[in-house]
C-alpha atoms as a PDB file:
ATOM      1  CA  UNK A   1       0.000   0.000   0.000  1.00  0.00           C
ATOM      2  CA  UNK A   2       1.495   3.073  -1.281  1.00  0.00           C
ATOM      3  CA  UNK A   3       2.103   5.950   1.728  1.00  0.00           C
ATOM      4  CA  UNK A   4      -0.901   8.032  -0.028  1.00  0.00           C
ATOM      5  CA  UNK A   5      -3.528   5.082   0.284  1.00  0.00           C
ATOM      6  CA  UNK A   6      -2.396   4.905   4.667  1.00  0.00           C
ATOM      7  CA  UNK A   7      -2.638   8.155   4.861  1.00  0.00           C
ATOM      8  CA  UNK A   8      -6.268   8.362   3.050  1.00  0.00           C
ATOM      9  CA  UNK A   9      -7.011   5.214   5.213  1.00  0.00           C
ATOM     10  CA  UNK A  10      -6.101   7.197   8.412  1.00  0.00           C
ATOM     11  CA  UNK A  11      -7.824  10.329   7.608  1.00  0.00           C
ATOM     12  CA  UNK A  12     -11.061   8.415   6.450  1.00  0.00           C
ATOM     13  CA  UNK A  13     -11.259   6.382   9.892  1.00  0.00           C
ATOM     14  CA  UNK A  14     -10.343   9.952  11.822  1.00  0.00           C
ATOM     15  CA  UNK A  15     -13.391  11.479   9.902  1.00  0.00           C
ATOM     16  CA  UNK A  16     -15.771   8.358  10.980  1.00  0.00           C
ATOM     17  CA  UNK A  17     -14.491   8.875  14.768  1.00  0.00           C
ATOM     18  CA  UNK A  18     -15.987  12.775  14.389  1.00  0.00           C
ATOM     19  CA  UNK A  19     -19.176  11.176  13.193  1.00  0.00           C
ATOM     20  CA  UNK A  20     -19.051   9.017  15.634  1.00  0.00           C
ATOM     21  CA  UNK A  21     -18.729  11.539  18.859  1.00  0.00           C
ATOM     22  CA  UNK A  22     -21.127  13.882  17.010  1.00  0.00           C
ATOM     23  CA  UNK A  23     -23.637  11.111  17.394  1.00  0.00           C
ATOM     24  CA  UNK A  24     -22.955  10.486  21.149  1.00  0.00           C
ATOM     25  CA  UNK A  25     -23.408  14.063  21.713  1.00  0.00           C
ATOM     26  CA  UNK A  26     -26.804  14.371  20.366  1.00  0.00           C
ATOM     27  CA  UNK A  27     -27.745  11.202  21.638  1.00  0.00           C
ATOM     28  CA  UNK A  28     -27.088  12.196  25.140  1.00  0.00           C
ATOM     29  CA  UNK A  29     -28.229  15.366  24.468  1.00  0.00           C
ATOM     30  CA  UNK A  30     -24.099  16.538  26.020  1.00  0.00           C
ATOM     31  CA  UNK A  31     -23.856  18.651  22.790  1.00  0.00           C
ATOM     32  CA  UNK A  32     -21.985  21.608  24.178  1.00  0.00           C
ATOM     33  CA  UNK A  33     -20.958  19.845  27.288  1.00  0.00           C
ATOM     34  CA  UNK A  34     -17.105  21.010  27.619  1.00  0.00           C
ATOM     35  CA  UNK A  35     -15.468  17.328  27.277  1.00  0.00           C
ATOM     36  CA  UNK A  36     -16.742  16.754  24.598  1.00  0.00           C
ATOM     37  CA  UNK A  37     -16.525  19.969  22.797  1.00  0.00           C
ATOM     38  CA  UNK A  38     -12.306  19.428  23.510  1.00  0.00           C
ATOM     39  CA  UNK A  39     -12.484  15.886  21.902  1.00  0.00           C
ATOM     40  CA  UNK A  40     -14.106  17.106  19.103  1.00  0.00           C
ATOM     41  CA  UNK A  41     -11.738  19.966  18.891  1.00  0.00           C
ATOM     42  CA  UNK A  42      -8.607  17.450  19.215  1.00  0.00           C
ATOM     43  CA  UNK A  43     -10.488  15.485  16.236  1.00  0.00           C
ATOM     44  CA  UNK A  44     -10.843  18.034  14.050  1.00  0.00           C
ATOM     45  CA  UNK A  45      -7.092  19.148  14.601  1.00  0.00           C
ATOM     46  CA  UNK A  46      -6.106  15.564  14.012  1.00  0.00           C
ATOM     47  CA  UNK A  47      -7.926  15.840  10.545  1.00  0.00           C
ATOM     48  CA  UNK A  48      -6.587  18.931   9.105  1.00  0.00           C
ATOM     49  CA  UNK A  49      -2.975  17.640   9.723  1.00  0.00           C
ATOM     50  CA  UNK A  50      -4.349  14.237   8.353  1.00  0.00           C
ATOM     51  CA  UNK A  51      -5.705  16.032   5.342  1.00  0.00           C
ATOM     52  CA  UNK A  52      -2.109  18.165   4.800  1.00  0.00           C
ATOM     53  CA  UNK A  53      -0.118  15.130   5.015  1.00  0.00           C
ATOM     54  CA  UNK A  54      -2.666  13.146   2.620  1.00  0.00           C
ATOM     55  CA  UNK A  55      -1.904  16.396   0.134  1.00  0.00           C
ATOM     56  CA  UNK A  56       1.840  16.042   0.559  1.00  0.00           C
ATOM     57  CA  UNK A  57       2.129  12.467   0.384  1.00  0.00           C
ATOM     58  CA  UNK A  58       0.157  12.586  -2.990  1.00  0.00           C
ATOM     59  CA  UNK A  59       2.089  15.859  -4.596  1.00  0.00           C
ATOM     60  CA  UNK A  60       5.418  13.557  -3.544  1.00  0.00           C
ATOM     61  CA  UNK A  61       4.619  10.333  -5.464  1.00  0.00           C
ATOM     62  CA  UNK A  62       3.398  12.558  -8.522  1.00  0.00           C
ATOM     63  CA  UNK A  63       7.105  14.439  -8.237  1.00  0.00           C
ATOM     64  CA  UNK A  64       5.086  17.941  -7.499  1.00  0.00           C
ATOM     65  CA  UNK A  65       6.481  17.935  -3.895  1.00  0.00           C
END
């Protein structure tokens, strides 16, 4: 598996744990509740360098990088 495909893999199973707490919130009505606002936060952090290193990864094994 080339480095781009783990790195899609990663950020695609980082995105279904957001989904996943976003859920829990509603569903026990905590949306808002500070502990869970921070794990969400952490999550979304988590995908943004996810999504940069997916970008990189990709422009390297095309020769952009």
């Amino acid at each position: 598996m080339e480095d781009s495909e783990i790195a899609k893999r990663d950020h695609q199973r980082n995105k279904s744990e957001i989904v996943i707490l976003v859920k829990e919130m509603f569903s026990q009505g905590k949306w808002g509740d500070e502990k869970y606002k921070e794990k969400l936060q952490e999550l979304v952090v988590k995908d943004e360098e996810l999504v940069r290193d997916v970008i990189a990864k990709i422009k390297l094994e095309k020769g952009l990088g």
